[in-house]
PDB file of N, CA and C in Angstrom:
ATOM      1  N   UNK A   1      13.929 -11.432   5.522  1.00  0.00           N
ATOM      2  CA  UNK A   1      14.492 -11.316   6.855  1.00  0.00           C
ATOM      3  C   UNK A   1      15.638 -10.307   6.864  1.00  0.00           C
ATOM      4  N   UNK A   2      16.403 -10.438   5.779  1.00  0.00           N
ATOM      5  CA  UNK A   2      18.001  -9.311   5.528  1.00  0.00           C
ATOM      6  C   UNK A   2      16.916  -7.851   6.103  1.00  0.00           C
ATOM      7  N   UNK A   3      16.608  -7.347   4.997  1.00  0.00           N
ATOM      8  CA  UNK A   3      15.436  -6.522   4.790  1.00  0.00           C
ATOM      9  C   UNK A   3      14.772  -5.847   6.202  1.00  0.00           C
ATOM     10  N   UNK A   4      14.730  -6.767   7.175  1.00  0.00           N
ATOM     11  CA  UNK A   4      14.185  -6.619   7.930  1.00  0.00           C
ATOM     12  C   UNK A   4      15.133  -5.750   8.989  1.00  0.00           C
ATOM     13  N   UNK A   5      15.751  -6.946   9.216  1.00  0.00           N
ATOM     14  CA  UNK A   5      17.170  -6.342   9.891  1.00  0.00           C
ATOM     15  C   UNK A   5      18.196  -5.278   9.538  1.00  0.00           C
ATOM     16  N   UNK A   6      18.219  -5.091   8.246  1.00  0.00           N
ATOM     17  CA  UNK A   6      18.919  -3.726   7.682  1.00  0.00           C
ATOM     18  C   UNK A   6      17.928  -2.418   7.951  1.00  0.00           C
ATOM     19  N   UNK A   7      16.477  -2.805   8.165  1.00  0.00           N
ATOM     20  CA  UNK A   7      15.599  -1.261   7.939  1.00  0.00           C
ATOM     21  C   UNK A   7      15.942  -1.310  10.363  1.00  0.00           C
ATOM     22  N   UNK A   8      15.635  -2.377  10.751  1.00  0.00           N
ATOM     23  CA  UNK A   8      15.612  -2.121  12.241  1.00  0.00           C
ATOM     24  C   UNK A   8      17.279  -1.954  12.309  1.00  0.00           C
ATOM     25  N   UNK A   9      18.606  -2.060  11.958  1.00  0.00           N
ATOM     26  CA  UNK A   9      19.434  -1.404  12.434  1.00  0.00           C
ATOM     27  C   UNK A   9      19.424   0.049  12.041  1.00  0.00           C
ATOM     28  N   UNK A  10      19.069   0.278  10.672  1.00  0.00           N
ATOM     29  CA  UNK A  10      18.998   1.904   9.944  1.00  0.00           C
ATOM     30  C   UNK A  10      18.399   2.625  11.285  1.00  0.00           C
ATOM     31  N   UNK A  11      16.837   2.446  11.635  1.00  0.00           N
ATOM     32  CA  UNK A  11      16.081   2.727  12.668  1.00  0.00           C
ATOM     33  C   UNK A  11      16.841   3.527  13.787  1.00  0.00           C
ATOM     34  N   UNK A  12      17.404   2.074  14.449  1.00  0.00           N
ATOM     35  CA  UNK A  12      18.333   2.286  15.220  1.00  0.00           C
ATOM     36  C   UNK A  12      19.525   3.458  15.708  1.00  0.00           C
ATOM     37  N   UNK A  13      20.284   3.543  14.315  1.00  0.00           N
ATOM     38  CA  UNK A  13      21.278   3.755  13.925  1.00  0.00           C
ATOM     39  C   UNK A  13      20.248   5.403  13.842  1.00  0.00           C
ATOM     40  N   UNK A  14      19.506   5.781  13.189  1.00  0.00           N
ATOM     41  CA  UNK A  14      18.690   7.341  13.299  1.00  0.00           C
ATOM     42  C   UNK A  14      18.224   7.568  14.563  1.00  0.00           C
ATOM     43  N   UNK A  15      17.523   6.540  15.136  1.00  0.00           N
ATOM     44  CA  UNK A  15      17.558   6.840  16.838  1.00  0.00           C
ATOM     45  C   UNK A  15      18.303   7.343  17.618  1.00  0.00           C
ATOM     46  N   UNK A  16      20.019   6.943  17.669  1.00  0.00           N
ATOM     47  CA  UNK A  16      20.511   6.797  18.303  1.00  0.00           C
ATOM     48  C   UNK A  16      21.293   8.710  18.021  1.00  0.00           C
ATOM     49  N   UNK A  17      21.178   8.688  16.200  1.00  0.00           N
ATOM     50  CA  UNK A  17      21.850   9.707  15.967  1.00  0.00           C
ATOM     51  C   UNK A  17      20.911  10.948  16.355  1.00  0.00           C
ATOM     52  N   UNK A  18      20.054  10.667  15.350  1.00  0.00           N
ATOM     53  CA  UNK A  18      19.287  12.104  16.189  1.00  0.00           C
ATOM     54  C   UNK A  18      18.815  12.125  17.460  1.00  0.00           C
ATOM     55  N   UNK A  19      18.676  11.679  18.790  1.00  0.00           N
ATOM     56  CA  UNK A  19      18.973  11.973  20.058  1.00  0.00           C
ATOM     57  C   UNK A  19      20.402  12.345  20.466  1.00  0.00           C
ATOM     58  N   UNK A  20      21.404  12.107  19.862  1.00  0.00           N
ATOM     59  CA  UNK A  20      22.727  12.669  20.044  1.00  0.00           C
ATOM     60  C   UNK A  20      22.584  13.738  19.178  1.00  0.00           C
ATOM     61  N   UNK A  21      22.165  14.038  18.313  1.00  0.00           N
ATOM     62  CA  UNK A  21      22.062  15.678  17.497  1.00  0.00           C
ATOM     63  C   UNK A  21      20.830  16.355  18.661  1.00  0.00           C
ATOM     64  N   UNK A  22      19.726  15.972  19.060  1.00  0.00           N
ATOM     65  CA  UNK A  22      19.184  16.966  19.816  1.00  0.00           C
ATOM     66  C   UNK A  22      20.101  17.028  21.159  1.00  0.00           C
ATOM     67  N   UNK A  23      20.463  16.202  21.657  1.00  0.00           N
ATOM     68  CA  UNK A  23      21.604  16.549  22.741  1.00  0.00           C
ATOM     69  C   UNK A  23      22.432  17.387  22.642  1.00  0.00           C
ATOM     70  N   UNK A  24      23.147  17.467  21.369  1.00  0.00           N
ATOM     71  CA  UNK A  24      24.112  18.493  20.880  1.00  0.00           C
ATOM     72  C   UNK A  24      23.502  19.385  20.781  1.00  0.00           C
ATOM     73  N   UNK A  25      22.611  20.008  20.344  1.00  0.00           N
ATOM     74  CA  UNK A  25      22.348  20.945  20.040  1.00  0.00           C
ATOM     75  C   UNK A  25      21.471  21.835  21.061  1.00  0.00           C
ATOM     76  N   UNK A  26      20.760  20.662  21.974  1.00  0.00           N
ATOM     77  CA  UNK A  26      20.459  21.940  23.484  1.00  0.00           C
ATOM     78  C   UNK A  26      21.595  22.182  24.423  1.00  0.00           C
ATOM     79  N   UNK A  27      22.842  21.711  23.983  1.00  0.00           N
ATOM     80  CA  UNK A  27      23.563  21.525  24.816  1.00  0.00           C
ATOM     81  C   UNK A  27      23.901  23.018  25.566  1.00  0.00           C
ATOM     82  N   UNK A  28      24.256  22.906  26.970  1.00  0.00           N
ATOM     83  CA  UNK A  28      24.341  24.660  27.255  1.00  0.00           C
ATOM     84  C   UNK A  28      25.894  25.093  28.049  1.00  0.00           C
ATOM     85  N   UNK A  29      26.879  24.141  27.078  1.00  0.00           N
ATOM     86  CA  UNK A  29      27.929  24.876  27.522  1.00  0.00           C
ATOM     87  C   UNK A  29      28.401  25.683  26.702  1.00  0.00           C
ATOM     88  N   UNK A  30      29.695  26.787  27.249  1.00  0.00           N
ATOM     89  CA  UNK A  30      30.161  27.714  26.759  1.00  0.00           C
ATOM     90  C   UNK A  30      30.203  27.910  25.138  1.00  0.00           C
ATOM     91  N   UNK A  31      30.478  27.155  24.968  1.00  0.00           N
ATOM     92  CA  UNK A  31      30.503  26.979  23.362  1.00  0.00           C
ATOM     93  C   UNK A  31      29.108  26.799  22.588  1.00  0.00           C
ATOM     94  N   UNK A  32      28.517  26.718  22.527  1.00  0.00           N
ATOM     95  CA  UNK A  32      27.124  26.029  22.141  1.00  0.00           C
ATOM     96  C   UNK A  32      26.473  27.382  21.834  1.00  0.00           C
ATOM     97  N   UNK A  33      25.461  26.523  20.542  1.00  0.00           N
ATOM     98  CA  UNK A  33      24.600  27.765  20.086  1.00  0.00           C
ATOM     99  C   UNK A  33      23.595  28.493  20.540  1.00  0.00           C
ATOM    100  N   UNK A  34      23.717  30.155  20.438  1.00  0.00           N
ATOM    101  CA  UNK A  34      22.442  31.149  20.697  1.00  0.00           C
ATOM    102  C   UNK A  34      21.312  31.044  20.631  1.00  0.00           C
ATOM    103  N   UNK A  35      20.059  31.130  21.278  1.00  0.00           N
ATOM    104  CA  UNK A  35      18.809  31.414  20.656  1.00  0.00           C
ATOM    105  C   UNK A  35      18.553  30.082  20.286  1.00  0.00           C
ATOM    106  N   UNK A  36      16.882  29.933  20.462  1.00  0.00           N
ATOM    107  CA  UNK A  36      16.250  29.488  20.070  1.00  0.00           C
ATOM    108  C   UNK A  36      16.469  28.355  18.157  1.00  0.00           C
ATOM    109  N   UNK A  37      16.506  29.779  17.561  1.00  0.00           N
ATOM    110  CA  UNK A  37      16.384  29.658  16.229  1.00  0.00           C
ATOM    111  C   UNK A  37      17.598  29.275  15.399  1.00  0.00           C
ATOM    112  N   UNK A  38      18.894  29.568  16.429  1.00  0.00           N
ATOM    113  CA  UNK A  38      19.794  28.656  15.993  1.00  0.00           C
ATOM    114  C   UNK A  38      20.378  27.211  15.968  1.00  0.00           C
ATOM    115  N   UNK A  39      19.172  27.189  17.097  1.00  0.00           N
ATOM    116  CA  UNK A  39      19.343  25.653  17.792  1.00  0.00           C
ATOM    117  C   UNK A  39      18.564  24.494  16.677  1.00  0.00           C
ATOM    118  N   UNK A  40      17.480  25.273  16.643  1.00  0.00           N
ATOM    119  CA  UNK A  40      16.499  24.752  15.615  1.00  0.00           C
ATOM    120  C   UNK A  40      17.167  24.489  14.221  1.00  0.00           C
ATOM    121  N   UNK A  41      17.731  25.724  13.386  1.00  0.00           N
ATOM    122  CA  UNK A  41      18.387  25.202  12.291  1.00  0.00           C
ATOM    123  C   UNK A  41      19.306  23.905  12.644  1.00  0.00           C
ATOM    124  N   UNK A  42      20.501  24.076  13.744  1.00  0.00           N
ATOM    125  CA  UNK A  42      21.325  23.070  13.713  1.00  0.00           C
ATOM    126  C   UNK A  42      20.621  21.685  13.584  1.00  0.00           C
ATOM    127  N   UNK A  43      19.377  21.525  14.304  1.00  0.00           N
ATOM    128  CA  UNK A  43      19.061  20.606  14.385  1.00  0.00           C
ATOM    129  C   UNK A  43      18.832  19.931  13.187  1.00  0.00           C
ATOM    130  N   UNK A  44      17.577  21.231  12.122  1.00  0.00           N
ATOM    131  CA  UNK A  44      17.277  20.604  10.843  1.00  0.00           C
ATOM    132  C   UNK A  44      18.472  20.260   9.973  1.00  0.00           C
ATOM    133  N   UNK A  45      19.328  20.904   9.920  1.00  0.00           N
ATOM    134  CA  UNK A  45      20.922  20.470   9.469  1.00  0.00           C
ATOM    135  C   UNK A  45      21.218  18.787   9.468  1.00  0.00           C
ATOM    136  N   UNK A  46      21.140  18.528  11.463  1.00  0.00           N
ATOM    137  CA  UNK A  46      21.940  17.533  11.665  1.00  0.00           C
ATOM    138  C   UNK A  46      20.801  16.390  10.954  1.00  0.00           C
ATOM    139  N   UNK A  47      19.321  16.430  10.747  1.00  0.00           N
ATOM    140  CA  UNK A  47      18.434  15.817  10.615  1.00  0.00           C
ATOM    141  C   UNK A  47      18.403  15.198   9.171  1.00  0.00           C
ATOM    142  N   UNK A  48      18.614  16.773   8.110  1.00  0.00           N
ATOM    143  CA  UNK A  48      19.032  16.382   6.888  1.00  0.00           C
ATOM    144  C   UNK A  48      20.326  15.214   6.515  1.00  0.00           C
ATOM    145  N   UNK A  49      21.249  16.365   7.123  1.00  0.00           N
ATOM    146  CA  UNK A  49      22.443  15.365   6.983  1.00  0.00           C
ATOM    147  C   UNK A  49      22.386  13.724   7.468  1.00  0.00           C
ATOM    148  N   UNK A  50      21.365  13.372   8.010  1.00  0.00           N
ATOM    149  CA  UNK A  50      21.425  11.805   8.889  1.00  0.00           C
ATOM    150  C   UNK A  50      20.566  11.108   7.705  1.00  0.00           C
ATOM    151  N   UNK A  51      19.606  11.894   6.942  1.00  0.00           N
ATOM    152  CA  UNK A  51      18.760  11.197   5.781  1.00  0.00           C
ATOM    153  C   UNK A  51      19.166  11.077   4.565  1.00  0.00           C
ATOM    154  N   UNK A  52      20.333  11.561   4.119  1.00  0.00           N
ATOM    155  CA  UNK A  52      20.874  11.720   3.209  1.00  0.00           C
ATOM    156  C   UNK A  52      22.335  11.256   2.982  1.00  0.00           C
ATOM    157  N   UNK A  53      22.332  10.544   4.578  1.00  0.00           N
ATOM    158  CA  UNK A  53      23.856   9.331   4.289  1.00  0.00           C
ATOM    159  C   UNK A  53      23.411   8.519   3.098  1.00  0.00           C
ATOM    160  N   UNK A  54      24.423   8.168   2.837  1.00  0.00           N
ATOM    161  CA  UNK A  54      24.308   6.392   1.870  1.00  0.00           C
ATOM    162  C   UNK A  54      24.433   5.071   2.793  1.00  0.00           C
ATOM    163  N   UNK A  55      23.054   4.710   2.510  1.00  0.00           N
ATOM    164  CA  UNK A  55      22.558   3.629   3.364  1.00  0.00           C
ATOM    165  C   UNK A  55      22.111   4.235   4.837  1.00  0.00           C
ATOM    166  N   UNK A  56      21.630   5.559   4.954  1.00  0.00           N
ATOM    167  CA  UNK A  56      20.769   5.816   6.373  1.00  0.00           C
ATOM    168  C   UNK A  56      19.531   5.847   6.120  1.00  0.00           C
ATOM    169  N   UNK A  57      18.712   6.289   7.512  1.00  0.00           N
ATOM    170  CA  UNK A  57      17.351   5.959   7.359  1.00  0.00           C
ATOM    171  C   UNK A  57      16.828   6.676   6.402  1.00  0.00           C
ATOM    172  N   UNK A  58      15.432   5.990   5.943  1.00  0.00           N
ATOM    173  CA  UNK A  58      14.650   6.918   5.123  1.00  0.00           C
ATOM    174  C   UNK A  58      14.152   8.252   5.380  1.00  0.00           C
ATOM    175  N   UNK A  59      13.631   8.553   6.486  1.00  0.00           N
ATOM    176  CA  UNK A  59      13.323   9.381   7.057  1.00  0.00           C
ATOM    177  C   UNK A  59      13.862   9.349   8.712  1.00  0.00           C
ATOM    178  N   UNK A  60      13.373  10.859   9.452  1.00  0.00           N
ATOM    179  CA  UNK A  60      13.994  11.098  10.674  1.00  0.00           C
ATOM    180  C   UNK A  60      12.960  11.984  11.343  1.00  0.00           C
ATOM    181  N   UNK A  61      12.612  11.810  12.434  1.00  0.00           N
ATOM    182  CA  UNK A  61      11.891  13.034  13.478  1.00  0.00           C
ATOM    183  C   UNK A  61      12.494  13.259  14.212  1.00  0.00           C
ATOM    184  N   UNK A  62      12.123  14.563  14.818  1.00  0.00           N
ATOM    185  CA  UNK A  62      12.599  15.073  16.449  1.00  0.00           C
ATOM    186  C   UNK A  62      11.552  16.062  16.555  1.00  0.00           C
ATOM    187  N   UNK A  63      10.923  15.407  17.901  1.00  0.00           N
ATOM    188  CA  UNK A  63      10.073  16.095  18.482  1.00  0.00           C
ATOM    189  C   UNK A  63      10.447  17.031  19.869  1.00  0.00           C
ATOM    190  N   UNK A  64      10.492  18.287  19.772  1.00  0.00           N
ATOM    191  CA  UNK A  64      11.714  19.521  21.059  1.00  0.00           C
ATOM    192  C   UNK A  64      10.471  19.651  21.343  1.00  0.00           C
ATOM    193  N   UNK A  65      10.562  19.810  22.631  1.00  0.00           N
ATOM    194  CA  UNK A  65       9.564  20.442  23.645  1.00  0.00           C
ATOM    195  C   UNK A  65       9.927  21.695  24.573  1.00  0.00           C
ATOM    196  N   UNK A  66       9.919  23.098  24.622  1.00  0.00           N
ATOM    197  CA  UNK A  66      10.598  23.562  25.293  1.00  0.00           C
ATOM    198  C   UNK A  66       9.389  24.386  26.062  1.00  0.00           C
ATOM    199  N   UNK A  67       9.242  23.965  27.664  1.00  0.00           N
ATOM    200  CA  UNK A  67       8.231  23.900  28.375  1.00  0.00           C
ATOM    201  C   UNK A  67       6.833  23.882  27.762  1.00  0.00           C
ATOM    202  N   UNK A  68       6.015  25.174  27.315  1.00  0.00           N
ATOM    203  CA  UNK A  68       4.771  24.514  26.591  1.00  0.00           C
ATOM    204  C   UNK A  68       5.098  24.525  25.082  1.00  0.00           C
ATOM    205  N   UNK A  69       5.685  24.814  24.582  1.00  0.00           N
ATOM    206  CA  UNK A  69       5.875  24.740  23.163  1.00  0.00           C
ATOM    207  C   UNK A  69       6.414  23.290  22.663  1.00  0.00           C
ATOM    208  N   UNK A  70       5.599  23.152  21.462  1.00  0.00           N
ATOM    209  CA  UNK A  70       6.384  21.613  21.073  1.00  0.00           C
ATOM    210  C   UNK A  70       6.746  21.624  19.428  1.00  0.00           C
ATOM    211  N   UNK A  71       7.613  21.442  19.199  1.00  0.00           N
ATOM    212  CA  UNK A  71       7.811  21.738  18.015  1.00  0.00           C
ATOM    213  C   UNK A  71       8.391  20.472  16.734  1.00  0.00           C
ATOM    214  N   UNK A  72       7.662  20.334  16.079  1.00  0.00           N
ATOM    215  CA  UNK A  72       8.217  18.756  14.786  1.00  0.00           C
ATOM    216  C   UNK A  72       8.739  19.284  14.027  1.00  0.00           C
ATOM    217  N   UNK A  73      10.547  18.636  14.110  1.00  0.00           N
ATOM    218  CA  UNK A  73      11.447  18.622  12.689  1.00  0.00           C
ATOM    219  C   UNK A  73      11.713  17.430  12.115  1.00  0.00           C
ATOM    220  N   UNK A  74      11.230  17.152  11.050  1.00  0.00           N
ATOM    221  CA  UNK A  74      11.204  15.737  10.238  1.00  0.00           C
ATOM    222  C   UNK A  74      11.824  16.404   8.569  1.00  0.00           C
ATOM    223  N   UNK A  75      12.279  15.376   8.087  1.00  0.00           N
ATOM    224  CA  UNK A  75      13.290  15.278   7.028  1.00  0.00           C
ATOM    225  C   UNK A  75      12.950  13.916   6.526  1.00  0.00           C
ATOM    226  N   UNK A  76      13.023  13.365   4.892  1.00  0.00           N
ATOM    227  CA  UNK A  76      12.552  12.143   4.225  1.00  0.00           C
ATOM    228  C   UNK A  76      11.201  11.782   4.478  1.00  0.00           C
ATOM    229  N   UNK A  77      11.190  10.686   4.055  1.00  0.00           N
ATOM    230  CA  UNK A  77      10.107   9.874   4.005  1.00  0.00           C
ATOM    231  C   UNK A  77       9.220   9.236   4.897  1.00  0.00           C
ATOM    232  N   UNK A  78       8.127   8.532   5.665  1.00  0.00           N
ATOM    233  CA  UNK A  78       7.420   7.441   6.382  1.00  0.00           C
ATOM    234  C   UNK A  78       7.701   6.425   5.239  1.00  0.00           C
ATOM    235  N   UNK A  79       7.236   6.449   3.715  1.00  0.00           N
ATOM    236  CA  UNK A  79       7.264   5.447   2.699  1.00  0.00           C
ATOM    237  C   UNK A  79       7.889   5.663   1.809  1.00  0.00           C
ATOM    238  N   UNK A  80       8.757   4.684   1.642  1.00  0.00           N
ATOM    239  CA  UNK A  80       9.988   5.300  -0.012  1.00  0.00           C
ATOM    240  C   UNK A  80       9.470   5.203  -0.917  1.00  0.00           C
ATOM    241  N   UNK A  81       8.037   3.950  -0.906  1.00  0.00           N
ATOM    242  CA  UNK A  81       7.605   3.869  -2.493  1.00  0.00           C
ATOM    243  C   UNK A  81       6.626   4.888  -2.774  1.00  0.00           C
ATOM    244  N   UNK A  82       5.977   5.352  -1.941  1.00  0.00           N
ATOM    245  CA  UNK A  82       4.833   6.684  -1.945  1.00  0.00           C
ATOM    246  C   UNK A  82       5.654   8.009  -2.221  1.00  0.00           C
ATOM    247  N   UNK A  83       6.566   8.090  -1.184  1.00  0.00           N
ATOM    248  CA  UNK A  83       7.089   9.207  -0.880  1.00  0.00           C
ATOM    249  C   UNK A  83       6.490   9.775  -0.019  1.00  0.00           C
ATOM    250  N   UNK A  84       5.287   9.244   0.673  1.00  0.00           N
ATOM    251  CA  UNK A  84       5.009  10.015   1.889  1.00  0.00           C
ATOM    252  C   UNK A  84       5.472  11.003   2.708  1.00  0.00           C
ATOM    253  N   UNK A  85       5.498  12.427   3.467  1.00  0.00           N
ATOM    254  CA  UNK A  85       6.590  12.585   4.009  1.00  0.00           C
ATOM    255  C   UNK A  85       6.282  11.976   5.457  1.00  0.00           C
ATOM    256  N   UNK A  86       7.202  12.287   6.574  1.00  0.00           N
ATOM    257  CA  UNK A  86       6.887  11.914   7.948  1.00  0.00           C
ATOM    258  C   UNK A  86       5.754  12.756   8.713  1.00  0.00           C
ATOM    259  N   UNK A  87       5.106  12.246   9.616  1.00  0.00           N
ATOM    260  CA  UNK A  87       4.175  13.075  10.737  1.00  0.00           C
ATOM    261  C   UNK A  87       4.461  13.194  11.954  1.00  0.00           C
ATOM    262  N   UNK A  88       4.274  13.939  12.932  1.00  0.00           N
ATOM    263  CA  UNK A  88       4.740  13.848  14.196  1.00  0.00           C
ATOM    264  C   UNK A  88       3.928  12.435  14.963  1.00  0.00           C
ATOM    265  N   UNK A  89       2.391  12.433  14.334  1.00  0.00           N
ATOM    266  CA  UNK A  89       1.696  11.365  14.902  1.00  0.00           C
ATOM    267  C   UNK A  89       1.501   9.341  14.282  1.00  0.00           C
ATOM    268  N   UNK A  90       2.824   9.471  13.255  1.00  0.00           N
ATOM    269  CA  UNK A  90       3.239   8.221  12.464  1.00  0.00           C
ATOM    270  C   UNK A  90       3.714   7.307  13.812  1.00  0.00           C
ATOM    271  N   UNK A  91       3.224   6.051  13.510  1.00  0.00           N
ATOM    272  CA  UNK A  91       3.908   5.090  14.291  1.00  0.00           C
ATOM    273  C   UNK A  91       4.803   4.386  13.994  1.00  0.00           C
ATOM    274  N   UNK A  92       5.493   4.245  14.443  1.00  0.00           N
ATOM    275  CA  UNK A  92       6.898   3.493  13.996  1.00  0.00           C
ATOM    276  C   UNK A  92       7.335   2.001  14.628  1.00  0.00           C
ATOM    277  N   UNK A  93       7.795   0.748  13.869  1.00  0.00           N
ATOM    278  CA  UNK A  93       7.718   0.036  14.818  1.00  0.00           C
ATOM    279  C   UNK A  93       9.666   0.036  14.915  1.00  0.00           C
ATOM    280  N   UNK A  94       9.522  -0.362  16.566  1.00  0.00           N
ATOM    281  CA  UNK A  94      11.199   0.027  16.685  1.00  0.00           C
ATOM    282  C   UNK A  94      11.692  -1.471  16.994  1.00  0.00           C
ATOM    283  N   UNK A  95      10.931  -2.309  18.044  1.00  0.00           N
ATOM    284  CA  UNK A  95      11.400  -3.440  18.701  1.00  0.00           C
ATOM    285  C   UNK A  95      12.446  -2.821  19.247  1.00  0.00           C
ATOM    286  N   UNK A  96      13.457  -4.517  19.442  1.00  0.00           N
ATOM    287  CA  UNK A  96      14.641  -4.042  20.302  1.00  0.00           C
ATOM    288  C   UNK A  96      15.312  -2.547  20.008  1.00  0.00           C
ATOM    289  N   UNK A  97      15.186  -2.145  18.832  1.00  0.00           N
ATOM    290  CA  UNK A  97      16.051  -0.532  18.865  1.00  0.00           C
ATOM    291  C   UNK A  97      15.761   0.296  19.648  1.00  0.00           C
ATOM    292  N   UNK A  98      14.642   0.217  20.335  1.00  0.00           N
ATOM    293  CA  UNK A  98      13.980   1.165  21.679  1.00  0.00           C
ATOM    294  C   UNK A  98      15.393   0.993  22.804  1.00  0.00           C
ATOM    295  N   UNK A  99      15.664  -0.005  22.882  1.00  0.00           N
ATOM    296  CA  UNK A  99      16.594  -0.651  23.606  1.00  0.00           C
ATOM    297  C   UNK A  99      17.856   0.491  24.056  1.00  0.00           C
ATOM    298  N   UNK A 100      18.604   0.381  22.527  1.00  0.00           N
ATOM    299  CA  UNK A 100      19.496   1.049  22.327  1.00  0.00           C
ATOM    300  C   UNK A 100      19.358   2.768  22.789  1.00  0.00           C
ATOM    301  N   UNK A 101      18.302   2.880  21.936  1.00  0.00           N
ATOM    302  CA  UNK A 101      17.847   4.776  22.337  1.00  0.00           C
ATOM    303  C   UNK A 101      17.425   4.882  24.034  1.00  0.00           C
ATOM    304  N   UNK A 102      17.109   3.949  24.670  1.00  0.00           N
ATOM    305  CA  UNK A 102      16.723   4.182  26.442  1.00  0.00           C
ATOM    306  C   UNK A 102      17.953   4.326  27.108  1.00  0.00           C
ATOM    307  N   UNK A 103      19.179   3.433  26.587  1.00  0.00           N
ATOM    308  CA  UNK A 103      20.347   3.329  26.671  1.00  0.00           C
ATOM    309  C   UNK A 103      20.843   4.225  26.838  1.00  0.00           C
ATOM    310  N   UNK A 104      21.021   5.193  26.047  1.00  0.00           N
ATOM    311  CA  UNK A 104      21.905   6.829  25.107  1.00  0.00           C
ATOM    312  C   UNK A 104      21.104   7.717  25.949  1.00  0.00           C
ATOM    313  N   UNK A 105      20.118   8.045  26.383  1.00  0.00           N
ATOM    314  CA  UNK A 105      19.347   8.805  27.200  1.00  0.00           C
ATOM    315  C   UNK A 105      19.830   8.779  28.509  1.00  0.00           C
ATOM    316  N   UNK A 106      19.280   6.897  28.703  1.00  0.00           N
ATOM    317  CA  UNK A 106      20.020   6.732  30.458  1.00  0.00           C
ATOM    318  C   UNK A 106      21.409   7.347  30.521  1.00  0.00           C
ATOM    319  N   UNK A 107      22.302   7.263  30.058  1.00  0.00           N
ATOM    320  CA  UNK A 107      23.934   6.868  29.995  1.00  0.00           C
ATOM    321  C   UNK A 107      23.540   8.890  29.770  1.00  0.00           C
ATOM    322  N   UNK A 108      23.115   9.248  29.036  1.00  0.00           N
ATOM    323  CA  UNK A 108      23.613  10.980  28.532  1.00  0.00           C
ATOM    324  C   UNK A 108      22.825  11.580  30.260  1.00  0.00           C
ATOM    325  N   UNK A 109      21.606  11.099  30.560  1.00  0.00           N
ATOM    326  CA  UNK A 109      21.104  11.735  31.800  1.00  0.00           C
ATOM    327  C   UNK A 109      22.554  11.217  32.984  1.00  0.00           C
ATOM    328  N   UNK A 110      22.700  10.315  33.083  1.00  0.00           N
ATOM    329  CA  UNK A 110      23.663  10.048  34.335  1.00  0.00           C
ATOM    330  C   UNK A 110      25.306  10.641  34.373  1.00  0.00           C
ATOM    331  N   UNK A 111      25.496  11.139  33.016  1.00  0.00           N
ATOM    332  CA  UNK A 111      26.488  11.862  32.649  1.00  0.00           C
ATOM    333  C   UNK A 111      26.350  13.458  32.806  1.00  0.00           C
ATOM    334  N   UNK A 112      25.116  13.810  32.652  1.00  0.00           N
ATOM    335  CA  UNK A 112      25.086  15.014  32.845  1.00  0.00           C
ATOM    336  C   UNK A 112      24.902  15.115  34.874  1.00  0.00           C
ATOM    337  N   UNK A 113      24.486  14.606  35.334  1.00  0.00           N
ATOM    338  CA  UNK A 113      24.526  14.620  36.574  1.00  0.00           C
ATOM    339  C   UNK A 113      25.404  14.494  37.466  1.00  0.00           C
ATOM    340  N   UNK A 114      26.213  13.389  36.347  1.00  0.00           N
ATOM    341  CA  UNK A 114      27.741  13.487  37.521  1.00  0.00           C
ATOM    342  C   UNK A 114      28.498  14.468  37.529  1.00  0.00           C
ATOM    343  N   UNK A 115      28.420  15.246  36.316  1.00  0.00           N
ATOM    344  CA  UNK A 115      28.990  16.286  35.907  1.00  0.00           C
ATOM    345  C   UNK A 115      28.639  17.947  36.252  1.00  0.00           C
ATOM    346  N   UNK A 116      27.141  17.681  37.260  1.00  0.00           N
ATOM    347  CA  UNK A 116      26.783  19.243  37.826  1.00  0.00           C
ATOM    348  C   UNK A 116      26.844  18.993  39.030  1.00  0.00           C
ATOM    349  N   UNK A 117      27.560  20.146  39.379  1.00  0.00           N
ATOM    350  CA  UNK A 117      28.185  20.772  40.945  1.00  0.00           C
ATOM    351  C   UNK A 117      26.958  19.785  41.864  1.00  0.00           C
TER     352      UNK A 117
END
């Protein structure tokens, strides 16, 4: 049961971060990065760096869509004992952590709205 609950907060806890790293990183104010291809590194950056805490998830996706283009950045594992790596089409089970990530979306969409003219 520990086990259980330590891999669904980890989950969580990568959910929550990498949707706040792709947020950051399309972000389009003054400050914020050029191009395409810089956006993309930051991302694989922030992706690495989130798999390679002590005690974070095993692995991480982010799937960018920028109108027809869709593009998969994944970092670690699907299985620690295989070593599998991740797929864009892996299922994941989240339960309540869906929760949390609808949350950070709602709350980042209603923030950006209050915030344009």
């Amino acid at each position: 049961m520990r086990k259980t609950v330590l891999l669904l907060a980890s989950m969580a806890t990568a959910l929550v971060l990498a949707g706040g790293a792709a947020l950051a990183v399309t972000s389009t104010d003054a400050g914020a990065l050029r191009g395409t291809e810089s956006r993309d590194a930051a991302l694989d950056r922030a992706l690495e760096d989130l798999v390679a805490l002590d005690g974070g998830p095993p692995g991480a996706i982010a799937i960018v869509q920028r109108g027809q283009s869709r593009e998969v950045h994944s970092f670690g594992v699907r299985n620690i004992k295989s070593g599998l790596p991740l797929r864009a089409n892996d299922h994941m089970r989240q339960a309540s952590t869906s929760k949390a990530f609808s949350g950070v979306v709602a709350l980042s969409l209603v923030s950006a709205r209050a915030s344009s003219p």
